[in-house]
Protein backbone atom coordinates (compact mmCIF):
# COMPACT_ATOMS: atom_id res chain seq x y z
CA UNK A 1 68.42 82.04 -4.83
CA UNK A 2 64.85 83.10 -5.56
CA UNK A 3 62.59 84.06 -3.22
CA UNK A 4 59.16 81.05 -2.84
CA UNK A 5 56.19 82.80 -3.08
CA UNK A 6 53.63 82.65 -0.45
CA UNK A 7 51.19 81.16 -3.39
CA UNK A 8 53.58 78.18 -2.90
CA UNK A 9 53.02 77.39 1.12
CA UNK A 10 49.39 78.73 0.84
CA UNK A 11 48.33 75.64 -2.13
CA UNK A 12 50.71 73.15 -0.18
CA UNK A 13 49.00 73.84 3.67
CA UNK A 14 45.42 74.08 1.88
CA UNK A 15 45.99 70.96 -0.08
CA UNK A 16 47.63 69.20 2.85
CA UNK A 17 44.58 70.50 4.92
CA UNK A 18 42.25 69.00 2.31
CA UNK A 19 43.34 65.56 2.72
CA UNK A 20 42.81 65.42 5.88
CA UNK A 21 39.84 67.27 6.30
CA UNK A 22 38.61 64.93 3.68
CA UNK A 23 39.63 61.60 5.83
CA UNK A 24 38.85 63.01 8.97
CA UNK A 25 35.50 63.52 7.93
CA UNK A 26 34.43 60.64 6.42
CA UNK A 27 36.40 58.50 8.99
CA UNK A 28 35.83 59.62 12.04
CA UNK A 29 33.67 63.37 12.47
CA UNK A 30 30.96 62.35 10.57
CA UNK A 31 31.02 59.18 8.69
CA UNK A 32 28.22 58.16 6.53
CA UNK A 33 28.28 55.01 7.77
CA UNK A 34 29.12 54.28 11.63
CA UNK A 35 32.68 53.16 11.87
CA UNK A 36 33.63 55.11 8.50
CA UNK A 37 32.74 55.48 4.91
CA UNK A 38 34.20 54.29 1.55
CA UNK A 39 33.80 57.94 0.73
CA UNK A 40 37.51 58.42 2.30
CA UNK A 41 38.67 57.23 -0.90
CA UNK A 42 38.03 60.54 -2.74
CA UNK A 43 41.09 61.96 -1.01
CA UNK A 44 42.96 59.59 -3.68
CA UNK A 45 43.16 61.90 -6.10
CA UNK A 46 44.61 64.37 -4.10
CA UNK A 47 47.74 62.31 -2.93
CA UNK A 48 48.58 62.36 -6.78
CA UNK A 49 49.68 66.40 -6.92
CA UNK A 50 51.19 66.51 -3.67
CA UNK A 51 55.06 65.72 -4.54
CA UNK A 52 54.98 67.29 -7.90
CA UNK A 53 53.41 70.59 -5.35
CA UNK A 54 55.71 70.07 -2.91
CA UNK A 55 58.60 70.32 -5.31
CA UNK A 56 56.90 73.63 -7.22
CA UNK A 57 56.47 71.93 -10.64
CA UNK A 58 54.28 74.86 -12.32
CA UNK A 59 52.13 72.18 -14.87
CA UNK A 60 51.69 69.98 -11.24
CA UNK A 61 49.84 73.42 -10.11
CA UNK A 62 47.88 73.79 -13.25
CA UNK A 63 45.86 70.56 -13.41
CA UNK A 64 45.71 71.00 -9.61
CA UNK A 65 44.13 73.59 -9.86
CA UNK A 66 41.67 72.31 -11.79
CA UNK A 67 41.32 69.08 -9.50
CA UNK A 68 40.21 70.99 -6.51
CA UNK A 69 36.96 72.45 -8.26
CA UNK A 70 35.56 69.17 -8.07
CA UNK A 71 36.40 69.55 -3.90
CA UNK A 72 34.72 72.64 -4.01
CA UNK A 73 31.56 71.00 -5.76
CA UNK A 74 31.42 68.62 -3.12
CA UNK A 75 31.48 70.83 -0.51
CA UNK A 76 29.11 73.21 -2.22
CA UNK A 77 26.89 70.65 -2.70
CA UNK A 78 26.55 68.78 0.52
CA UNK A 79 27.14 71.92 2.21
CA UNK A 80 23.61 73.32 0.71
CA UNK A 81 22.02 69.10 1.41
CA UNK A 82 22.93 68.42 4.64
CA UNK A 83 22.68 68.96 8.28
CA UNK A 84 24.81 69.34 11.76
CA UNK A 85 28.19 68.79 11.62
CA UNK A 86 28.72 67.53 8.24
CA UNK A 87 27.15 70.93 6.45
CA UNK A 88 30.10 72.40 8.28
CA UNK A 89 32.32 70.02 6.94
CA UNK A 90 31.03 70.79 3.30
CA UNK A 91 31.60 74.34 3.96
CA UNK A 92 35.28 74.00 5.04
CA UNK A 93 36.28 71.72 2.05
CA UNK A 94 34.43 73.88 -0.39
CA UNK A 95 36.60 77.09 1.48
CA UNK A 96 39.90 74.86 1.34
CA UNK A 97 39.23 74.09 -2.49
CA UNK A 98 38.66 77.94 -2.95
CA UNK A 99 42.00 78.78 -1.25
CA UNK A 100 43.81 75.99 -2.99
CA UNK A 101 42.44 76.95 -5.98
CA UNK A 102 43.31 80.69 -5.95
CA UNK A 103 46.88 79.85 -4.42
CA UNK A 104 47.67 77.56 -7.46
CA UNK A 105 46.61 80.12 -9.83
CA UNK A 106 49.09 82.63 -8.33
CA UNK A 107 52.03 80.47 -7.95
CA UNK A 108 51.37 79.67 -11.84
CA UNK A 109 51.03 83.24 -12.56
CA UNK A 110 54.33 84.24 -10.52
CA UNK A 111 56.04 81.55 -11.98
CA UNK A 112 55.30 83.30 -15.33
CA UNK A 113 56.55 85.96 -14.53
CA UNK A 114 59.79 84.95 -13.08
CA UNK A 115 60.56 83.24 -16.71
């Protein structure tokens, strides 16, 4: 039996961590809207990886990996353009993405190397 890398529990708590980040912001910590925001749907897109991650499918971690930059623009973003509490929201999404990001890339790159 192989050993998992940490790359593999590293992209699955970030992403995991992402999602709900992602709805807890936008439902509850700081909503656009009182009572929650449509913009909880952009978490979709992140349900779509998490099996094929979960299971360690190396091409699931390459387009995920690519998914995530678009969290990270976000969060960049609305980091930089807003205020209070959601700025620090920003900031931790754009941080998860980053982590995500990097931890895909080395699961990828280990898995290479295993074959």
């Amino acid at each position: 039996m192989r050993a998992t890398p940490a790359s593999y529990y590293v992209s699955v708590i970030s992403l995991i961590a992402l999602i709900f980040l992602g709805l807890a912001w936008e439902l509850t910590l700081a909503p656009g809207r009182p009572g929650g925001s449509l913009l909880a749907l952009k978490i979709l897109p992140l349900l779509a990886p998490l099996f094929g991650i979960l299971r360690g499918k190396v091409y699931t971690y390459q387009w995920t990996s690519m998914l995530v930059l678009a969290y990270f623009a976000e969060g960049a973003v609305r980091g930089w353009s807003e205020r209070g509490l959601s700025a620090h929201l920003a900031v931790a999404e754009a941080m998860l993405a980053v982590i995500c990001f990097l931890a895909c890339i080395f699961f990828v790159r280990a898995a290479q190397l295993r074959n």
